[in-house]
Structures are given as C-alpha cells and as structure tokens.
PDB file of N, CA and C in Angstrom:
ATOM      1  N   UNK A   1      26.524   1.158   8.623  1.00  0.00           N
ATOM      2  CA  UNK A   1      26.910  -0.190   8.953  1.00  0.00           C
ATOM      3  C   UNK A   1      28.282  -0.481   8.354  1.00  0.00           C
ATOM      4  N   UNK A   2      28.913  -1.245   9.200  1.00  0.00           N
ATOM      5  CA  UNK A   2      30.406  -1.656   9.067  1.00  0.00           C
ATOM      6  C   UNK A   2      30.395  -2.921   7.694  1.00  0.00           C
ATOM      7  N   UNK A   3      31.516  -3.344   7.126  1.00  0.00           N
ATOM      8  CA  UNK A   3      31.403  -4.506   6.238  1.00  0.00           C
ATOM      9  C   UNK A   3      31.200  -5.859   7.060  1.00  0.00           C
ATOM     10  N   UNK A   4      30.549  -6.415   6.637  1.00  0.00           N
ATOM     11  CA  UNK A   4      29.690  -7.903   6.868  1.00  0.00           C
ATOM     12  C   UNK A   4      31.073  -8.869   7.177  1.00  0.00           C
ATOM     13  N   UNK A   5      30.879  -9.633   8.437  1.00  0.00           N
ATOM     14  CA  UNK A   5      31.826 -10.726   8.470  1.00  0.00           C
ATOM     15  C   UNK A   5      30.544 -11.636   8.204  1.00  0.00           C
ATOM     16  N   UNK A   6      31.388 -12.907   7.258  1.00  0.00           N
ATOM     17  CA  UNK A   6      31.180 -13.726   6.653  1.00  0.00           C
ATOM     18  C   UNK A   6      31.052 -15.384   6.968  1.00  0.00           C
ATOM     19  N   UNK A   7      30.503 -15.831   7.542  1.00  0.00           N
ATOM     20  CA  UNK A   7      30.878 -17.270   8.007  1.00  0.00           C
ATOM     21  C   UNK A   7      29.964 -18.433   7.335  1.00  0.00           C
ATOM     22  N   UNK A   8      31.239 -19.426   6.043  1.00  0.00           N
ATOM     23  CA  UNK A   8      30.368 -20.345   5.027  1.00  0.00           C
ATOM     24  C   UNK A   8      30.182 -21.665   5.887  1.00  0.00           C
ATOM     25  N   UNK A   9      29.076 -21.714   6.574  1.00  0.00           N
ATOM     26  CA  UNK A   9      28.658 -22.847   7.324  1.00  0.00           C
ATOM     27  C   UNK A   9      28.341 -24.187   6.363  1.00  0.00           C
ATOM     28  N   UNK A  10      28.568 -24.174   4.870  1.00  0.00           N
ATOM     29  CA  UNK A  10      28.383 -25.152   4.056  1.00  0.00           C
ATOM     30  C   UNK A  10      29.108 -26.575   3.723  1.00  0.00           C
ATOM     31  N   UNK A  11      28.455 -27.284   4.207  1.00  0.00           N
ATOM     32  CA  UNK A  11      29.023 -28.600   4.390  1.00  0.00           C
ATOM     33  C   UNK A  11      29.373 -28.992   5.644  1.00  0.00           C
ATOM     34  N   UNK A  12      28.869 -28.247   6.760  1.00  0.00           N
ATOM     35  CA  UNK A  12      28.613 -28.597   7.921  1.00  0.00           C
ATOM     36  C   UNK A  12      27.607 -29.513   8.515  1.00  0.00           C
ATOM     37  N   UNK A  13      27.994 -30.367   9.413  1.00  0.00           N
ATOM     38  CA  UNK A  13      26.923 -31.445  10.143  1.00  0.00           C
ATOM     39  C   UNK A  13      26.321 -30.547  11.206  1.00  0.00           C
ATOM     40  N   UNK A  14      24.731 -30.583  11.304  1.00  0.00           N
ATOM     41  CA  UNK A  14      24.418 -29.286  12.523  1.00  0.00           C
ATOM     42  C   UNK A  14      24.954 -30.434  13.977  1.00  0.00           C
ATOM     43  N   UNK A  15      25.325 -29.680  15.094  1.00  0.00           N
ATOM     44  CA  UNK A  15      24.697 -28.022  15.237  1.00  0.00           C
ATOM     45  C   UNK A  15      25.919 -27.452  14.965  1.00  0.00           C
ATOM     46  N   UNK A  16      26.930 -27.846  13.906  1.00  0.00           N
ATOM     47  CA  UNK A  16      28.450 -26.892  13.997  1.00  0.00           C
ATOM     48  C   UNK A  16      27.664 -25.184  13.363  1.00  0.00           C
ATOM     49  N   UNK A  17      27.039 -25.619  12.655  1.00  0.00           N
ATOM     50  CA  UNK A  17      26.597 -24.014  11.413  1.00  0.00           C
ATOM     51  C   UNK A  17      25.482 -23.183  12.534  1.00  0.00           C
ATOM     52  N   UNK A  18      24.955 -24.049  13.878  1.00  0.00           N
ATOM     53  CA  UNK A  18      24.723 -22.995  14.508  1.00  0.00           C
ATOM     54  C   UNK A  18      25.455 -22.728  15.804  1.00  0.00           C
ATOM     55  N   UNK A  19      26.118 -23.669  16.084  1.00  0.00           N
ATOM     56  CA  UNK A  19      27.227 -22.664  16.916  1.00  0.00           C
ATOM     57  C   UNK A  19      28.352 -22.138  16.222  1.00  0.00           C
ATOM     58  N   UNK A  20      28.799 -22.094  15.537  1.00  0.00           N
ATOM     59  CA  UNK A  20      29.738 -20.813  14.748  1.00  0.00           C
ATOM     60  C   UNK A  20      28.830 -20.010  14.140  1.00  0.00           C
ATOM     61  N   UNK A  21      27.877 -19.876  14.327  1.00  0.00           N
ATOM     62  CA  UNK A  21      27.138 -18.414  13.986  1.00  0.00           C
ATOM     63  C   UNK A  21      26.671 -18.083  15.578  1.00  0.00           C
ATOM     64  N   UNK A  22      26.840 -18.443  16.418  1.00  0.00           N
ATOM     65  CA  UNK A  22      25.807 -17.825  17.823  1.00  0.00           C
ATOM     66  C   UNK A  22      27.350 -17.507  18.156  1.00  0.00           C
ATOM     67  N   UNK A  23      28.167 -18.389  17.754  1.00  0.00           N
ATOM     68  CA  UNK A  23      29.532 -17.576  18.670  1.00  0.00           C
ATOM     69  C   UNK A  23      30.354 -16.708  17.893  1.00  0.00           C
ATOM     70  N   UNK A  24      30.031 -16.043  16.668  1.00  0.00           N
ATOM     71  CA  UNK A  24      30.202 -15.447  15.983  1.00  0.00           C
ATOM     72  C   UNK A  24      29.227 -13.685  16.725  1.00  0.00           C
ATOM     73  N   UNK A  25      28.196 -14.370  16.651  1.00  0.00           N
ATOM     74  CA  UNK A  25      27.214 -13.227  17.214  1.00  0.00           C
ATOM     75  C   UNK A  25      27.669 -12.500  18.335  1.00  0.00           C
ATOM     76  N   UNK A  26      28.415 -13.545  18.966  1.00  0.00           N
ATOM     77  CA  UNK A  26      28.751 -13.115  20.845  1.00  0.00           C
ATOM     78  C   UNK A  26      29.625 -11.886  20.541  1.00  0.00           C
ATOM     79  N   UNK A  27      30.492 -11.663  19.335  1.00  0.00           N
ATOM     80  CA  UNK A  27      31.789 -10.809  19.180  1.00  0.00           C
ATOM     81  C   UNK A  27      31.070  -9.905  18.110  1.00  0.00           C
ATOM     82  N   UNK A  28      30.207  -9.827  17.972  1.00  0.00           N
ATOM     83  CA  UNK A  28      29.826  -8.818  17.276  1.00  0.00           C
ATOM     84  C   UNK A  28      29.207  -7.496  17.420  1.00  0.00           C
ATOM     85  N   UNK A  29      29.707  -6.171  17.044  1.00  0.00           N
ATOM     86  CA  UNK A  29      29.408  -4.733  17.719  1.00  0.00           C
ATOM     87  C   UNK A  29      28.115  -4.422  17.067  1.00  0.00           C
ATOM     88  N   UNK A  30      27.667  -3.440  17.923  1.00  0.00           N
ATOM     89  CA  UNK A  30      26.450  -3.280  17.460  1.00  0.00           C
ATOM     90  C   UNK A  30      26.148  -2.614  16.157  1.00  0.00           C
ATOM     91  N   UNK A  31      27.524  -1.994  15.227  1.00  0.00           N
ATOM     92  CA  UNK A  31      27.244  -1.511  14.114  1.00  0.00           C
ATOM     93  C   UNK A  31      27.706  -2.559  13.345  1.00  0.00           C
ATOM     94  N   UNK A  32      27.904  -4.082  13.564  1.00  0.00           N
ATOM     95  CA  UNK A  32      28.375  -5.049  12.517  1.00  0.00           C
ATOM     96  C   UNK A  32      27.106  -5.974  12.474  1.00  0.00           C
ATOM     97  N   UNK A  33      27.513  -6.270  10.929  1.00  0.00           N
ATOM     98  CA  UNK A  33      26.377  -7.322  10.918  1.00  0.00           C
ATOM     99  C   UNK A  33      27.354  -8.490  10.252  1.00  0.00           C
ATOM    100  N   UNK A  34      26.498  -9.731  10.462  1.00  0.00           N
ATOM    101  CA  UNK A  34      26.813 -10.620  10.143  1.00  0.00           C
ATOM    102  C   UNK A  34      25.893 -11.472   8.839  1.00  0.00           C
ATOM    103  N   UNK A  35      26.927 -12.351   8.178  1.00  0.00           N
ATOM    104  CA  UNK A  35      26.020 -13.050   6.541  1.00  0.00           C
ATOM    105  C   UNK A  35      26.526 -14.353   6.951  1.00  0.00           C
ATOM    106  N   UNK A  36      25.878 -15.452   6.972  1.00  0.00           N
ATOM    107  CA  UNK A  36      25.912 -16.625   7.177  1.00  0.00           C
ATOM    108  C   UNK A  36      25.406 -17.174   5.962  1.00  0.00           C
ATOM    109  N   UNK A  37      26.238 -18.628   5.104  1.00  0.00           N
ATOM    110  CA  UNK A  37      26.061 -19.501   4.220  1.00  0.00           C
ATOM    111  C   UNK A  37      25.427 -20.570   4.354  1.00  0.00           C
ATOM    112  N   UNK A  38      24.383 -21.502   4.449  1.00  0.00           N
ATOM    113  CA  UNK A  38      24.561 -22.810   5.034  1.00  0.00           C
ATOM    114  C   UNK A  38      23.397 -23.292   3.879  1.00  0.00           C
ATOM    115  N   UNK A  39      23.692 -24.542   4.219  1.00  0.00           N
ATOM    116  CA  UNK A  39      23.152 -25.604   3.079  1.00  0.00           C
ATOM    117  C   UNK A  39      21.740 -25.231   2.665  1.00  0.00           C
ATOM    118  N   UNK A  40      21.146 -25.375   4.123  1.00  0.00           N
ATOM    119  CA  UNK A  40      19.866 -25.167   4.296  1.00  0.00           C
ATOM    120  C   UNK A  40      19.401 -23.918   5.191  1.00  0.00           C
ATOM    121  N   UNK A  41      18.204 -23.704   5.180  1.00  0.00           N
ATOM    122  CA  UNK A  41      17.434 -22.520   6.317  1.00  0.00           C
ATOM    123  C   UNK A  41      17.810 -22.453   7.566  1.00  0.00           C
ATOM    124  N   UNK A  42      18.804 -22.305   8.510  1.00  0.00           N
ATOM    125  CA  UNK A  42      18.886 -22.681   9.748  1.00  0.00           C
ATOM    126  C   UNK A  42      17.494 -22.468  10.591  1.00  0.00           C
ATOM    127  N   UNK A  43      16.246 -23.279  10.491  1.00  0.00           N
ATOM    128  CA  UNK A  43      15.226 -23.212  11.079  1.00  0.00           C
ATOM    129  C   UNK A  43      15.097 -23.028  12.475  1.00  0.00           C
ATOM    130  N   UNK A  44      16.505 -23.776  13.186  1.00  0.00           N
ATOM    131  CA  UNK A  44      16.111 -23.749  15.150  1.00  0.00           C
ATOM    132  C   UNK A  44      16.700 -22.701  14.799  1.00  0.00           C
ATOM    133  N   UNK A  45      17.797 -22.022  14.017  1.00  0.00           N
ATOM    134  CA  UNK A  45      18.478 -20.295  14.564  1.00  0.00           C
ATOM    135  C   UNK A  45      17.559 -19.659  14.831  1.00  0.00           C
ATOM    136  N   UNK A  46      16.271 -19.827  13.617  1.00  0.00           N
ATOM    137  CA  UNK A  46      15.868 -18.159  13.558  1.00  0.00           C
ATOM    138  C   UNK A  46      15.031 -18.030  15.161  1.00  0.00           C
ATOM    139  N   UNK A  47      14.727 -18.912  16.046  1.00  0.00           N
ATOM    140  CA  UNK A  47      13.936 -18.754  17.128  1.00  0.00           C
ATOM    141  C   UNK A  47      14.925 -18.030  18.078  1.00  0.00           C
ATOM    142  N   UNK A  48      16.184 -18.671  17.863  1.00  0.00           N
ATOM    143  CA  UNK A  48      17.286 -17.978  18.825  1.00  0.00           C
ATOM    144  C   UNK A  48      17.373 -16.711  18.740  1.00  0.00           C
ATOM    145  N   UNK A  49      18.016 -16.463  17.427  1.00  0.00           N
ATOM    146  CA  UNK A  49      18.185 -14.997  16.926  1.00  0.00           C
ATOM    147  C   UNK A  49      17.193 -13.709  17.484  1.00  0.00           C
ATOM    148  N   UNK A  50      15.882 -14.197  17.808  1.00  0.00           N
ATOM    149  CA  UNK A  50      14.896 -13.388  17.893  1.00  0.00           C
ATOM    150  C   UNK A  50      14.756 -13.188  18.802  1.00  0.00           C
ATOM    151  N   UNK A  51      15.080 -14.414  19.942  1.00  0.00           N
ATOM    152  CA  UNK A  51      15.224 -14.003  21.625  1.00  0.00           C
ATOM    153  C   UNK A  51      16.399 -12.873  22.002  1.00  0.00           C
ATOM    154  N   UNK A  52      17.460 -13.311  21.106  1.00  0.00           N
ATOM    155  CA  UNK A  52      18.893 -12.578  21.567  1.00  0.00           C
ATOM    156  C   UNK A  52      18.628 -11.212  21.260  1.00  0.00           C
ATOM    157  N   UNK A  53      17.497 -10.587  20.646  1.00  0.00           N
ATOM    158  CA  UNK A  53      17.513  -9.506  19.758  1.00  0.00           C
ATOM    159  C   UNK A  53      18.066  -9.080  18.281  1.00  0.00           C
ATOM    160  N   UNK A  54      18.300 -10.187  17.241  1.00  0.00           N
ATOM    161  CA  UNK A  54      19.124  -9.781  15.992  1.00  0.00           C
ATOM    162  C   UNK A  54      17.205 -10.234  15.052  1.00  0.00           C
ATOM    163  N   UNK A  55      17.413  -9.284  13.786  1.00  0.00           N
ATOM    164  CA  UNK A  55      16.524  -9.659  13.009  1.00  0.00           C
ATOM    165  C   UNK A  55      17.689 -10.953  11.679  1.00  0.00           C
ATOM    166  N   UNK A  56      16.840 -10.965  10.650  1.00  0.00           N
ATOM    167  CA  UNK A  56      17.442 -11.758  10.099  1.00  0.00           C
ATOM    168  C   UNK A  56      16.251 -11.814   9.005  1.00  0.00           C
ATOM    169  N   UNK A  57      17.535 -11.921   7.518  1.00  0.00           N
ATOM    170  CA  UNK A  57      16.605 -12.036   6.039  1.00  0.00           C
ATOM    171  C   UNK A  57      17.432 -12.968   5.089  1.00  0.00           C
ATOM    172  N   UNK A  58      16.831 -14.100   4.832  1.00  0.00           N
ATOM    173  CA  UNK A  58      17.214 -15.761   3.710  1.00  0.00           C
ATOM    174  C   UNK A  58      16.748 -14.822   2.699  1.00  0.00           C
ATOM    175  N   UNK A  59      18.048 -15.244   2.266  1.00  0.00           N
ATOM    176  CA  UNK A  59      17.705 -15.624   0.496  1.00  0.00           C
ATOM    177  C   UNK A  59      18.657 -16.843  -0.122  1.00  0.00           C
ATOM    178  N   UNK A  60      17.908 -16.947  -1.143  1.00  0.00           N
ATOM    179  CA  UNK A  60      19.151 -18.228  -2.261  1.00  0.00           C
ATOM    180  C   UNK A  60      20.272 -17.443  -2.254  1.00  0.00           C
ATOM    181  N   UNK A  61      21.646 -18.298  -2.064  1.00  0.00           N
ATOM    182  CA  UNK A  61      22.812 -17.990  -2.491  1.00  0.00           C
ATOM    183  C   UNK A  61      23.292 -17.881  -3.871  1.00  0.00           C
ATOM    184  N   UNK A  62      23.425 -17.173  -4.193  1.00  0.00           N
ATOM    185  CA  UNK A  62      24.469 -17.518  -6.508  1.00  0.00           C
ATOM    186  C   UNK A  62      24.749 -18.967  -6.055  1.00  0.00           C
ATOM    187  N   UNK A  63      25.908 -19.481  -5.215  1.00  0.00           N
ATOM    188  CA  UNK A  63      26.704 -20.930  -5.446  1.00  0.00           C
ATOM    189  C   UNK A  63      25.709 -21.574  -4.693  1.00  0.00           C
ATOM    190  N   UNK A  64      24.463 -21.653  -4.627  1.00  0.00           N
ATOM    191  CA  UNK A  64      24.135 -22.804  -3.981  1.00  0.00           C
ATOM    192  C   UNK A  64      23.545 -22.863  -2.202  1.00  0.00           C
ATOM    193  N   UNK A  65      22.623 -23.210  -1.501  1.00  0.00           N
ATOM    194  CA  UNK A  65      22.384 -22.884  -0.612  1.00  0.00           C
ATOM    195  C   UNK A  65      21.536 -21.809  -0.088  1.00  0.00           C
ATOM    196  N   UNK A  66      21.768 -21.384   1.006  1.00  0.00           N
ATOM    197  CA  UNK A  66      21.293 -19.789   1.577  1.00  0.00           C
ATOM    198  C   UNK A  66      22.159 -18.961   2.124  1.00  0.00           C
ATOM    199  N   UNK A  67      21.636 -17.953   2.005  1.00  0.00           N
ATOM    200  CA  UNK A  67      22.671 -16.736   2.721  1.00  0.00           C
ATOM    201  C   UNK A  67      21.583 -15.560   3.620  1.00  0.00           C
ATOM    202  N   UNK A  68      22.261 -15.804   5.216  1.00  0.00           N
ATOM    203  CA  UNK A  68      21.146 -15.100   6.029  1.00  0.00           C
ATOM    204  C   UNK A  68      22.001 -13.809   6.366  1.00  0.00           C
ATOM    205  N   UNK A  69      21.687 -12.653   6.231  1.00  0.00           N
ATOM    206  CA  UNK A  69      21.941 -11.413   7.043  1.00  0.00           C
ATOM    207  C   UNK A  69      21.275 -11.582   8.594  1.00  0.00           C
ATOM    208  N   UNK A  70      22.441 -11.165   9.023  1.00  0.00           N
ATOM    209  CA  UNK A  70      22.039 -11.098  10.652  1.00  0.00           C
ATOM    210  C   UNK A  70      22.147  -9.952  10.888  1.00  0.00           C
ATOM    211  N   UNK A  71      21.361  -9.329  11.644  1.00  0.00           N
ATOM    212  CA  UNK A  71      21.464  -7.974  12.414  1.00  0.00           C
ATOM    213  C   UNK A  71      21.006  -7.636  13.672  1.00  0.00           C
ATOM    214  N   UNK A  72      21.494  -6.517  14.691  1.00  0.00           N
ATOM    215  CA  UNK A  72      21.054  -5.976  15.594  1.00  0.00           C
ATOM    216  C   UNK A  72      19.481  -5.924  15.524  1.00  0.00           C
ATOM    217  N   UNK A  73      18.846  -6.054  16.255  1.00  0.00           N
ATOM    218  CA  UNK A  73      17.238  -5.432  15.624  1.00  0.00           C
ATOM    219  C   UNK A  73      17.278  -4.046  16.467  1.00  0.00           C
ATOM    220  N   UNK A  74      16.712  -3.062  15.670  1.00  0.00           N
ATOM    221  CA  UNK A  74      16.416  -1.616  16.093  1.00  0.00           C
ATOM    222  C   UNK A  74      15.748  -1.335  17.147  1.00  0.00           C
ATOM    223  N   UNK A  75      15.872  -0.449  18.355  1.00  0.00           N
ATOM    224  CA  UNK A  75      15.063  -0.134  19.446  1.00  0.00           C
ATOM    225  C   UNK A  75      13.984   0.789  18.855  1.00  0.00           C
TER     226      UNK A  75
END
C-alpha cells in the first residue's frame, strides 16, 4: 500500500466531511488508501462506504476526534 492521503474534516458542518471524503474516494487508486479526521463517527458514511466497496476502521484521534482508514475492500 501507497502512503495515506489525509483529509482533516474537523470543524466541518456535515455534509461538507462527507462529501470531501466521497470525492476524495472518487480519485483514489486501488493501491491508495485514504485516513479521514472528523469530529465525530461519520455514521451515514459508513453505509456508503460499504455499498461503494471500501472497508473502513475508527479509532480516537491523539488531537481529539476520530480518525477512519478507508480502504479498497479485498475480492
């Protein structure tokens, strides 16, 4: 896997933190993954994410918030 692009959705009013992560996704190769910041759990993403095919793992951020890995999901 390639290095992680990064997008700090923190301090965003939704839906900005989930459309700059779905249009983030659109440009992304299949060996990149993506790490998203945001205040909170993006709860409507994770339904998206799962249709489009990407998996995805929350954890607490160090500064505050969450930080989601996005990925391809494996065939």
């Amino acid at each position: 896997m390639t290095n992680p692009y990064i997008v700090d959705n923190r301090g965003l009013e939704p839906p900005q933190p989930m459309i700059r992560t779905l249009k983030k996704l659109e440009a992304l190769a299949s060996d990149e993954y993506l790490i998203i910041i945001n205040d909170r759990p993006p709860m409507f993403l994770y339904p998206e994410l799962e249709e489009l095919g990407f998996t995805h793992e929350t954890t607490p951020h160090p500064d505050g918030g969450y930080q989601i890995m996005i990925t391809k999901a494996k065939l």
